[in-house]
N, C-alpha and C. Protein backbone atom coordinates (compact mmCIF):
# COMPACT_ATOMS: atom_id res chain seq x y z
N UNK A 1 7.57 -20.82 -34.39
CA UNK A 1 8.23 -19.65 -33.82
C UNK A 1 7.33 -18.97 -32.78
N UNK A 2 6.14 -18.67 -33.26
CA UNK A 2 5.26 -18.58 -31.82
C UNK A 2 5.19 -18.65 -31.01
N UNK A 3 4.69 -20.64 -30.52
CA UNK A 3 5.19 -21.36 -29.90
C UNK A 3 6.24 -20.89 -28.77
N UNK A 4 7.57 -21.21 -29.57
CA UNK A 4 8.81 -20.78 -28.69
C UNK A 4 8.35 -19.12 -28.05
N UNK A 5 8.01 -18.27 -28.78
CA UNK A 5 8.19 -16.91 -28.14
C UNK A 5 7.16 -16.86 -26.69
N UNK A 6 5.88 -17.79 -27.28
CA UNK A 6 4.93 -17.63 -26.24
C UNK A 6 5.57 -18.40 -24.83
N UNK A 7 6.09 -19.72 -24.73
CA UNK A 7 6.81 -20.17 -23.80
C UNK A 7 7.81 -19.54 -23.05
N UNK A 8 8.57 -18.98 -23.69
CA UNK A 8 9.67 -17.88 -23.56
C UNK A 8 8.75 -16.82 -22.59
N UNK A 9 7.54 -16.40 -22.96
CA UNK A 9 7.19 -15.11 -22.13
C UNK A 9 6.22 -15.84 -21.20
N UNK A 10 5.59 -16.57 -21.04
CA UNK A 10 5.24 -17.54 -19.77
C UNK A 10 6.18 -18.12 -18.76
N UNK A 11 7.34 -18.13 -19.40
CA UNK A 11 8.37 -18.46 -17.87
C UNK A 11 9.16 -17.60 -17.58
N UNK A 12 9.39 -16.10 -18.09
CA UNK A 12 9.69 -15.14 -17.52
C UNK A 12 8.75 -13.96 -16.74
N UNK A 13 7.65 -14.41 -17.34
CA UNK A 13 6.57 -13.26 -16.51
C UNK A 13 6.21 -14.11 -15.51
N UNK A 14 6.14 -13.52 -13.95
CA UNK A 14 5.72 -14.01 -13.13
C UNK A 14 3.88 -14.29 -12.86
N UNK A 15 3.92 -15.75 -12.47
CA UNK A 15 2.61 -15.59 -12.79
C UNK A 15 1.37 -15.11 -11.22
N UNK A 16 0.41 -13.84 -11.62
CA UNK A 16 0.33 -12.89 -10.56
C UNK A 16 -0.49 -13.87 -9.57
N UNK A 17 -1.01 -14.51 -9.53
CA UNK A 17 -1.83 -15.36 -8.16
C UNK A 17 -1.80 -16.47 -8.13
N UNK A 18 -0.31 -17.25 -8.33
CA UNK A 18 0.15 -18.46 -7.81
C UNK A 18 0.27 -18.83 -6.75
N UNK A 19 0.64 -17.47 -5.64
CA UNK A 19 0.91 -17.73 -4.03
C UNK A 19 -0.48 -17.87 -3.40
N UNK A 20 -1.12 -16.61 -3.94
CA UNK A 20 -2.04 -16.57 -2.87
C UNK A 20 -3.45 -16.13 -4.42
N UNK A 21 -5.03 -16.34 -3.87
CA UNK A 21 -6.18 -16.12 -4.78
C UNK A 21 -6.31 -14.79 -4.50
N UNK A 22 -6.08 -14.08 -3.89
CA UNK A 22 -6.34 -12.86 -3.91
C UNK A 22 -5.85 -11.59 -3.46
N UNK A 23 -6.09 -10.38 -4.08
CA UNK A 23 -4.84 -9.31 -3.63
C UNK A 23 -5.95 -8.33 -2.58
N UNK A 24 -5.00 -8.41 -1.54
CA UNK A 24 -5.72 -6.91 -0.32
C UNK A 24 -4.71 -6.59 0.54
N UNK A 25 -4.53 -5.52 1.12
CA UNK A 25 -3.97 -5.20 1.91
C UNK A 25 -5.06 -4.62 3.09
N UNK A 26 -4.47 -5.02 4.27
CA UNK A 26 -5.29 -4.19 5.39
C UNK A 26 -4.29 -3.04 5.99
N UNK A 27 -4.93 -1.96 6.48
CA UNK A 27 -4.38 -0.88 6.74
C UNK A 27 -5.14 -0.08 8.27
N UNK A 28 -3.87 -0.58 9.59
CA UNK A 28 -4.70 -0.04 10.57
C UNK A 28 -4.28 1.48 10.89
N UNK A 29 -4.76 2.17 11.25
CA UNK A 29 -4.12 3.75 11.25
C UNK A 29 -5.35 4.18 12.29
N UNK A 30 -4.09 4.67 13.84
CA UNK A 30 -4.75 4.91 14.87
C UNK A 30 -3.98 6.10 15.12
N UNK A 31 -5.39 7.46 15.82
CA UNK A 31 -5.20 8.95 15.65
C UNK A 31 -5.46 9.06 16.86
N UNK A 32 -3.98 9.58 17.62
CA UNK A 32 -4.74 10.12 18.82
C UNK A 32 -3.33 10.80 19.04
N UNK A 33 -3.56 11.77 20.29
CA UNK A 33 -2.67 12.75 20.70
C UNK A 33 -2.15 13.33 19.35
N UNK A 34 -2.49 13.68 17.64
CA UNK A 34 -1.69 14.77 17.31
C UNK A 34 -0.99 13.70 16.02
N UNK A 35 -0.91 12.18 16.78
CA UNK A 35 0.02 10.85 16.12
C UNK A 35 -1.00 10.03 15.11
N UNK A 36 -0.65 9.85 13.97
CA UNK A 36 -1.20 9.10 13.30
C UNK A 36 -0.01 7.50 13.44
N UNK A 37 -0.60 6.43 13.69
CA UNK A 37 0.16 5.08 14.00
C UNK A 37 -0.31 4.29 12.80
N UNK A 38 0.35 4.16 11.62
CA UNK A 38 0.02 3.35 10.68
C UNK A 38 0.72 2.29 10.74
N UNK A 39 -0.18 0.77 10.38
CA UNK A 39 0.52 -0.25 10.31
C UNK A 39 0.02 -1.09 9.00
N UNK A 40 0.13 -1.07 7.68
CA UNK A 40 -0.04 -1.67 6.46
C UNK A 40 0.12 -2.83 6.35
N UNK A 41 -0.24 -4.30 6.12
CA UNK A 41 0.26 -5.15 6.05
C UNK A 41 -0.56 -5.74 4.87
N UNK A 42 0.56 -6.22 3.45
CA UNK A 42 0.28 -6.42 1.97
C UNK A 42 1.14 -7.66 1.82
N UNK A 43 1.03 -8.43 0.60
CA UNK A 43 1.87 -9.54 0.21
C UNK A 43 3.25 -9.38 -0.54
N UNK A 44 3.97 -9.36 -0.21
CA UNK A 44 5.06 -9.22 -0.31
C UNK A 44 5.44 -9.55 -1.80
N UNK A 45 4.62 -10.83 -2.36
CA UNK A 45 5.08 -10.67 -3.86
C UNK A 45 4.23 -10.14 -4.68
N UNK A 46 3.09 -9.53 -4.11
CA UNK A 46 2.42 -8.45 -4.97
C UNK A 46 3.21 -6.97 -5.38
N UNK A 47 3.67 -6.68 -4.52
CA UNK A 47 4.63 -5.91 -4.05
C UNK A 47 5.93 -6.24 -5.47
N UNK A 48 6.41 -7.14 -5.43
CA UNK A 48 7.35 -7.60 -6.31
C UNK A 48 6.81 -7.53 -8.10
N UNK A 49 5.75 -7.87 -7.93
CA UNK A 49 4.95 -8.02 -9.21
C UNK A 49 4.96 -6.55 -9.35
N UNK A 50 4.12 -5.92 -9.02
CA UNK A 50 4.31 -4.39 -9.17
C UNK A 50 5.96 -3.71 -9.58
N UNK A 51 6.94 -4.40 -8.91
CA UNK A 51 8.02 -3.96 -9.62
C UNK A 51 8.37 -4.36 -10.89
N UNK A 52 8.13 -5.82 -10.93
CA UNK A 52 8.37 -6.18 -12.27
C UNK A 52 7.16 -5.53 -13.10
N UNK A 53 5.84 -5.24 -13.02
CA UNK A 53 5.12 -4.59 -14.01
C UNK A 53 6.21 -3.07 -14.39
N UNK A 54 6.53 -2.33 -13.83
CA UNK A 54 6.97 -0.81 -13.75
C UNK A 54 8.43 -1.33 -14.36
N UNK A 55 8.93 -1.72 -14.29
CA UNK A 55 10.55 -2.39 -15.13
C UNK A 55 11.23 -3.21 -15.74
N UNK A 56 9.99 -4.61 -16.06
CA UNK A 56 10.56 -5.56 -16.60
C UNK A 56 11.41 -6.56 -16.05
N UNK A 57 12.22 -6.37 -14.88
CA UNK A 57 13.16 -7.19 -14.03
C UNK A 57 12.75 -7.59 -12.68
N UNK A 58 12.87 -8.96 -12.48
CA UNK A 58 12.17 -9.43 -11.21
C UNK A 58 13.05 -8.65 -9.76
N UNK A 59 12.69 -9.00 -8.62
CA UNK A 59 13.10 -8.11 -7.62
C UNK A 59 12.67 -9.36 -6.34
N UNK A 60 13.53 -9.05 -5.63
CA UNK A 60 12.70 -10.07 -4.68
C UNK A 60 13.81 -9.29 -3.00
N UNK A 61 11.79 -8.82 -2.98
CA UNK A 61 11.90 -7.83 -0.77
C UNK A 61 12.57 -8.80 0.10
N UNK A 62 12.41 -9.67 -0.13
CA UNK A 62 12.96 -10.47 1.05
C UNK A 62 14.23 -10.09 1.52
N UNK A 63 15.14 -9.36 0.76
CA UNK A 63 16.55 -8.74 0.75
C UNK A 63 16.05 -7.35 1.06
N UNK A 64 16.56 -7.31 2.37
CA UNK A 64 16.08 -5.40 3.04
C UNK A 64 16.85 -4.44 2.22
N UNK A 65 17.91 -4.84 1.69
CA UNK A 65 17.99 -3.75 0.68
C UNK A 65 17.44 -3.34 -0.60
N UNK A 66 16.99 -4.39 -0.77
CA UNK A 66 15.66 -4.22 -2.05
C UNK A 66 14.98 -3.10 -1.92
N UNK A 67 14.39 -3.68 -0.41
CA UNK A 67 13.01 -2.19 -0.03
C UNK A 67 13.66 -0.85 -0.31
N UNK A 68 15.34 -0.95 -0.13
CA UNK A 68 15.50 0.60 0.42
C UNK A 68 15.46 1.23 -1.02
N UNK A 69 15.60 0.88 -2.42
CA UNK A 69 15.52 1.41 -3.23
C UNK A 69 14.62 2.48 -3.68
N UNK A 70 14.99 3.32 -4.60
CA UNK A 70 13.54 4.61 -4.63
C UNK A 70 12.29 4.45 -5.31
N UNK A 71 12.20 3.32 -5.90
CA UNK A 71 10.72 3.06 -6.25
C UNK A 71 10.01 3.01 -5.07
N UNK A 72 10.65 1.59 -4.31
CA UNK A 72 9.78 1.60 -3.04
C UNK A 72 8.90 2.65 -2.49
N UNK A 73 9.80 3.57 -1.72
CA UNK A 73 9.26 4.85 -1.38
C UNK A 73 8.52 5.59 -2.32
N UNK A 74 8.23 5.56 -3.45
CA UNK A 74 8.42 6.85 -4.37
C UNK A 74 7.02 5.68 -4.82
N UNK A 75 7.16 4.43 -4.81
CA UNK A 75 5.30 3.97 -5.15
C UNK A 75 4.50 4.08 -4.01
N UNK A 76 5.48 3.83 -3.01
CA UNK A 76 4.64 4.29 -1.68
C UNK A 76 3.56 5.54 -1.42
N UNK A 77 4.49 6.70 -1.63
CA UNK A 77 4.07 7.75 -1.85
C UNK A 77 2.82 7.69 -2.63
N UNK A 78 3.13 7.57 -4.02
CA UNK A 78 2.16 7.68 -5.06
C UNK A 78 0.68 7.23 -4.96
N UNK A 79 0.58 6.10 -4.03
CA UNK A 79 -0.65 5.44 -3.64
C UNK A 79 -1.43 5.01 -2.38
N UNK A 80 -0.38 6.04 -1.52
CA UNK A 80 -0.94 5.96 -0.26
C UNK A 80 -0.48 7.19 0.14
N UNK A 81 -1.87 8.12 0.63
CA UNK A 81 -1.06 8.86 1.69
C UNK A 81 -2.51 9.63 2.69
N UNK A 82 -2.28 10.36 3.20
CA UNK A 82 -3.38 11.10 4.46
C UNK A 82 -2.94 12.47 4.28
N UNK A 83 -4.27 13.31 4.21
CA UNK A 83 -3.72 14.54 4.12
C UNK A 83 -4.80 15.65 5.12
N UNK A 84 -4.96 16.82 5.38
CA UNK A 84 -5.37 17.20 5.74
C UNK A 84 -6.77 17.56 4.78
N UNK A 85 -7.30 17.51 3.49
CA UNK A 85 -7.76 17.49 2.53
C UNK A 85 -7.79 17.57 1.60
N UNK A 86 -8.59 16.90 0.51
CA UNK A 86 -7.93 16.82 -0.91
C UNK A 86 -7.18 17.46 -1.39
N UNK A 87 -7.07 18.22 -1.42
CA UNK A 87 -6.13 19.81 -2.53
C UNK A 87 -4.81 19.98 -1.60
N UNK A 88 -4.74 19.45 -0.71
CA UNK A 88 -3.33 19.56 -0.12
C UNK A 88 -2.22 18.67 -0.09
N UNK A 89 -1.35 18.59 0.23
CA UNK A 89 -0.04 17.99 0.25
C UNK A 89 -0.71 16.82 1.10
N UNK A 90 -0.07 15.80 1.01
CA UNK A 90 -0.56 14.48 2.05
C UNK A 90 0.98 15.00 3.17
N UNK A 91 0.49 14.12 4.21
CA UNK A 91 1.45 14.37 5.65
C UNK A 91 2.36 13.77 5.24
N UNK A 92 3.42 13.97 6.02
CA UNK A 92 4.45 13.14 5.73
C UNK A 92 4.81 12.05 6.21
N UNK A 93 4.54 10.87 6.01
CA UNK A 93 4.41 9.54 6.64
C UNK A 93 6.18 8.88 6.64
N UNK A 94 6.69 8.67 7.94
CA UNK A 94 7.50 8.39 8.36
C UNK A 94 7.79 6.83 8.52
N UNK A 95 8.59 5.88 7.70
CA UNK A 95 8.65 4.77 7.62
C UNK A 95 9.42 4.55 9.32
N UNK A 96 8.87 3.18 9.78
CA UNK A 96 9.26 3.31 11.25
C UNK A 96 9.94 1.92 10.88
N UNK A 97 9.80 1.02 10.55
CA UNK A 97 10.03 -0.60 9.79
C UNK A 97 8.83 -1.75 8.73
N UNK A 98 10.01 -2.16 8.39
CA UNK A 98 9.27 -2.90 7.07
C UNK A 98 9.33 -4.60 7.40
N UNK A 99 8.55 -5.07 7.56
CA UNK A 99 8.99 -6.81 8.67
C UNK A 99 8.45 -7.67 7.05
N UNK A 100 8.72 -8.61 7.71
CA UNK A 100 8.39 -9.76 6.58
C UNK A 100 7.91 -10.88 7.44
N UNK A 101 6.86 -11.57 7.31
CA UNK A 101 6.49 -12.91 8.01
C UNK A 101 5.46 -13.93 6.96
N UNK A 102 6.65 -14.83 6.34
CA UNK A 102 6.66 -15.77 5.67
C UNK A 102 5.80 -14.91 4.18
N UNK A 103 4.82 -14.74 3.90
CA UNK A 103 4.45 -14.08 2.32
C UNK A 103 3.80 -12.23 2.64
N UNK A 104 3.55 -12.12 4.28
CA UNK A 104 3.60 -11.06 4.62
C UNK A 104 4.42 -9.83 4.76
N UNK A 105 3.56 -8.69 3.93
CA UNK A 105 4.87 -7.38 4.35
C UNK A 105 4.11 -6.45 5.25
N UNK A 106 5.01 -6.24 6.34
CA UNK A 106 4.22 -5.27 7.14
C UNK A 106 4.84 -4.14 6.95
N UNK A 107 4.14 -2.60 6.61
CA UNK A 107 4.94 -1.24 7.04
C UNK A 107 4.58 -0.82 7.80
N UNK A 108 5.36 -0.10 9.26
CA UNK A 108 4.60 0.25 10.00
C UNK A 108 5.18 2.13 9.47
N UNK A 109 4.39 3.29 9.67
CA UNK A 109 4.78 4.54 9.86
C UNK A 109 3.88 5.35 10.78
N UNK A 110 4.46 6.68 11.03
CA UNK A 110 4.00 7.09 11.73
C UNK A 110 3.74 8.73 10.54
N UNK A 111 2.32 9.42 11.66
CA UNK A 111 2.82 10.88 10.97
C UNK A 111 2.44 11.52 12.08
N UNK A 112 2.62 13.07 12.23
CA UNK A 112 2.12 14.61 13.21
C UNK A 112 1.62 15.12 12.30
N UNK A 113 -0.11 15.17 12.97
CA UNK A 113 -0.81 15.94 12.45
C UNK A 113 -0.68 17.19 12.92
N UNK A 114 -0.60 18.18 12.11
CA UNK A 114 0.07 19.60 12.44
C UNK A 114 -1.08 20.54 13.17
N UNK A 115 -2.51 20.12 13.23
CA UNK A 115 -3.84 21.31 13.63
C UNK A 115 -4.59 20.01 14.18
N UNK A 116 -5.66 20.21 14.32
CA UNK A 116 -6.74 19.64 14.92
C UNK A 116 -7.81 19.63 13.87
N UNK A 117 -8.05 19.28 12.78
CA UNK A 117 -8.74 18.69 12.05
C UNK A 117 -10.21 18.32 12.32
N UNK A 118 -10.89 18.75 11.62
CA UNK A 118 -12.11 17.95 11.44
C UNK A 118 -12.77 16.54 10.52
N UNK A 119 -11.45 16.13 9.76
CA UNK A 119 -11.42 15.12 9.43
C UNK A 119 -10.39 15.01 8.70
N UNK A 120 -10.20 14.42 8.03
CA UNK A 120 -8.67 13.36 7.39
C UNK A 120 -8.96 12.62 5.97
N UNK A 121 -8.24 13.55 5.16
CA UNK A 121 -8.81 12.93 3.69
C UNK A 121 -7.46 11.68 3.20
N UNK A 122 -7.76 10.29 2.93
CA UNK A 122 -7.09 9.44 3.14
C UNK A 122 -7.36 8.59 1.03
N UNK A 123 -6.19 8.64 0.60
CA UNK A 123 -5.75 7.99 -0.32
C UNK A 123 -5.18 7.01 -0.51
N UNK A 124 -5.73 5.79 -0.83
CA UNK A 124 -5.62 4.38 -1.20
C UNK A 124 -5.64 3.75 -2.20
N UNK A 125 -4.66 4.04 -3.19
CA UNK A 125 -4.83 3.03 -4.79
C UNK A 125 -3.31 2.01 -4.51
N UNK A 126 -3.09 1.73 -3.24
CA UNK A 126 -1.86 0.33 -3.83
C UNK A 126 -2.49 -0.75 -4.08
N UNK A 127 -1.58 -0.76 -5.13
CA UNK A 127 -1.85 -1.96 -6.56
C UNK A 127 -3.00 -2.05 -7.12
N UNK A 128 -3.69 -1.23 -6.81
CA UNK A 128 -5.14 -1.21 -8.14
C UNK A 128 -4.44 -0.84 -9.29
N UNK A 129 -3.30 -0.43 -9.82
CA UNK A 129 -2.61 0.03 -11.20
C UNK A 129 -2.28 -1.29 -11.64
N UNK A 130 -1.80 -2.14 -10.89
CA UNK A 130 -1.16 -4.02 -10.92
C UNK A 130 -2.48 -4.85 -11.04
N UNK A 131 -3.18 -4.93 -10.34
CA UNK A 131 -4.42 -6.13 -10.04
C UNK A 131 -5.71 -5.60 -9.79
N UNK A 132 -6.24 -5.41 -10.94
CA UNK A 132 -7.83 -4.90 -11.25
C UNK A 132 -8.46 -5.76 -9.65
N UNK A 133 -8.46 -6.73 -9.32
CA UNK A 133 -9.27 -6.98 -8.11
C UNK A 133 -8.42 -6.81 -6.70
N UNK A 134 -8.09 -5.92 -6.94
CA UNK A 134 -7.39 -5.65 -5.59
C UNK A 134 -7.76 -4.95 -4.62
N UNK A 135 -8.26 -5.63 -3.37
CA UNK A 135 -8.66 -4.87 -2.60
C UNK A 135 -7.74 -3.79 -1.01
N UNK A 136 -8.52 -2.32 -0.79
CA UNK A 136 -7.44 -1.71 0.57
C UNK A 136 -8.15 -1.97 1.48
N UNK A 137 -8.07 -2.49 2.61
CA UNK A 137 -8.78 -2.37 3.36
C UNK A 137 -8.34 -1.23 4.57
N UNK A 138 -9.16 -0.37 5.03
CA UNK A 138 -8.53 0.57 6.46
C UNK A 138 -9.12 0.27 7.53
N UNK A 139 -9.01 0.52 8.32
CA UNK A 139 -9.54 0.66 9.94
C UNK A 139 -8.90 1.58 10.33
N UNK A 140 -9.90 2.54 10.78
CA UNK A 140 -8.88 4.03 11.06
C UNK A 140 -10.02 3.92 12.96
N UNK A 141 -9.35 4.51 13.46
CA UNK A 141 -9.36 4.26 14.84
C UNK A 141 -8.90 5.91 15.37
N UNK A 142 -10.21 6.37 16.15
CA UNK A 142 -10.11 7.58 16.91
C UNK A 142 -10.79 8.12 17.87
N UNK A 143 -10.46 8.39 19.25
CA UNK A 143 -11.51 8.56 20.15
C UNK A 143 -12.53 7.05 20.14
N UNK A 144 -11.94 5.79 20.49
CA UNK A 144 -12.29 4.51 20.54
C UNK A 144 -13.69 4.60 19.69
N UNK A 145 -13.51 4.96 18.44
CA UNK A 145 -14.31 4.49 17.73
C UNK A 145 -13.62 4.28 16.35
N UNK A 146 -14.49 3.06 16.05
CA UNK A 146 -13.33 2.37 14.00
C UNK A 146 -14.11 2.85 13.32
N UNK A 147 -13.70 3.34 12.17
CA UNK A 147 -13.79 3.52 10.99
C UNK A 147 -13.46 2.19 10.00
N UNK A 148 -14.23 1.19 9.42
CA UNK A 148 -13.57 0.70 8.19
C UNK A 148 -13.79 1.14 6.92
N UNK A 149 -13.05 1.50 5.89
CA UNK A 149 -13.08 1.85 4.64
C UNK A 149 -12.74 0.81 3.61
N UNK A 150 -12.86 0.49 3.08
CA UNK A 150 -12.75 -0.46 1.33
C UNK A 150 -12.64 0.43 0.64
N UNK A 151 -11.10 0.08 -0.15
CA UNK A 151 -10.96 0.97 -1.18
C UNK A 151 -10.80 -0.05 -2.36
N UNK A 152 -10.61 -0.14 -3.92
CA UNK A 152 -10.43 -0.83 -4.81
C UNK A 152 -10.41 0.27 -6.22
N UNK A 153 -9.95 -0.62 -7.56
CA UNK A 153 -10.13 -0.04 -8.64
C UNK A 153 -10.88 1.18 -8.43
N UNK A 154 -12.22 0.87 -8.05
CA UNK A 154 -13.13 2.45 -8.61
C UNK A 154 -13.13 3.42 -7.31
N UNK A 155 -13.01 3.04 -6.22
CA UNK A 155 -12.85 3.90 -5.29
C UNK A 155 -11.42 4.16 -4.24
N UNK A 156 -10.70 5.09 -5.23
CA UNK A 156 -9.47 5.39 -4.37
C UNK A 156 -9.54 6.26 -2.93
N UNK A 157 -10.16 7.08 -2.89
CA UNK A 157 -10.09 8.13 -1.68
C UNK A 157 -11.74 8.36 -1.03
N UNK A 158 -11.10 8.82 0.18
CA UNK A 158 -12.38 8.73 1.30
C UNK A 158 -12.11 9.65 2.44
N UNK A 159 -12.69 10.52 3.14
CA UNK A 159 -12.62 11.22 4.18
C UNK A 159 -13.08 10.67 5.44
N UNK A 160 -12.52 11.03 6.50
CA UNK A 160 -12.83 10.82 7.75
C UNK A 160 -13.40 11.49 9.15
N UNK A 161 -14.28 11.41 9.15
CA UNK A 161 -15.09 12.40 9.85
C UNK A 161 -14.39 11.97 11.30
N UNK A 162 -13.35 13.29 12.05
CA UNK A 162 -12.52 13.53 13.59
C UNK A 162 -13.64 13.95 14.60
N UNK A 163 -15.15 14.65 14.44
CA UNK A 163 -15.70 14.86 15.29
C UNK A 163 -16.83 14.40 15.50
């Protein structure tokens, strides 16, 4: 009886790094005139795995109406956002499109930074809740100079020094 149950839950749980050895997303986000230009690009069935962790039922993005559902947004939110500094509301990041290219998901958004800032406190835990080795990667870009950040499990958030 085991046996059967254990088989039974090996071919319904998806198994998490069959496609690809490893989980990261890169994240470019370029600040200028006032505009934050974000462009995210993550694996599309990590993305999926994460749904099935949070509900039990597989899901598959490749169907644009998948994305439009409110987890999407609403995990979006939860693990990514830019704010003017910690203790505040994150901006409001404006989905501009969501592309797919072959196991790739790209989001691109945009936000208006409302003041002129002296730096930019930036929150990054997608899928560290799903895949203990999961890495964010950023490149934040301002006044032609990069910023890269690594975020993972132990380090979600990081500030950005504007001057």
């Amino acid at each position: 009886m085991k046996v059967i149950a254990l088989l039974t839950l090996i071919t319904l749980v998806p198994e998490p790094s069959a496609a690809h050895p490893l989980h990261l997303s890169i994240t470019n986000i370029l600040y200028e005139n006032g505009k934050l230009s974000i462009r995210m690009k993550s694996f599309r069935d990590d993305w999926e795995t994460g749904y099935f962790h949070y509900h039990g039922v597989p899901i598959d993005f490749t169907d644009p109406s998948k994305r439009e559902i409110p987890w999407f947004r609403e995990y979006l939110n939860k693990s990514f956002r830019i704010a003017l500094d910690e203790g505040s509301p994150g901006l409001s990041l404006e989905i501009d499109q969501i592309g797919l290219e072959e196991d790739a998901m790209t989001i691109e958004m945009h936000a208006m930074v409302p003041e002129s800032p002296k730096y930019l406190y930036i929150y990054n835990a997608l899928l560290t809740d799903i895949f203990p080795d999961q890495s964010n990667l950023v490149i934040f870009v301002f006044d032609k100079k990069e910023t890269v950040i690594k975020f993972d499990i132990r380090k979600h958030d990081a500030e950005v020094i504007l001057r």
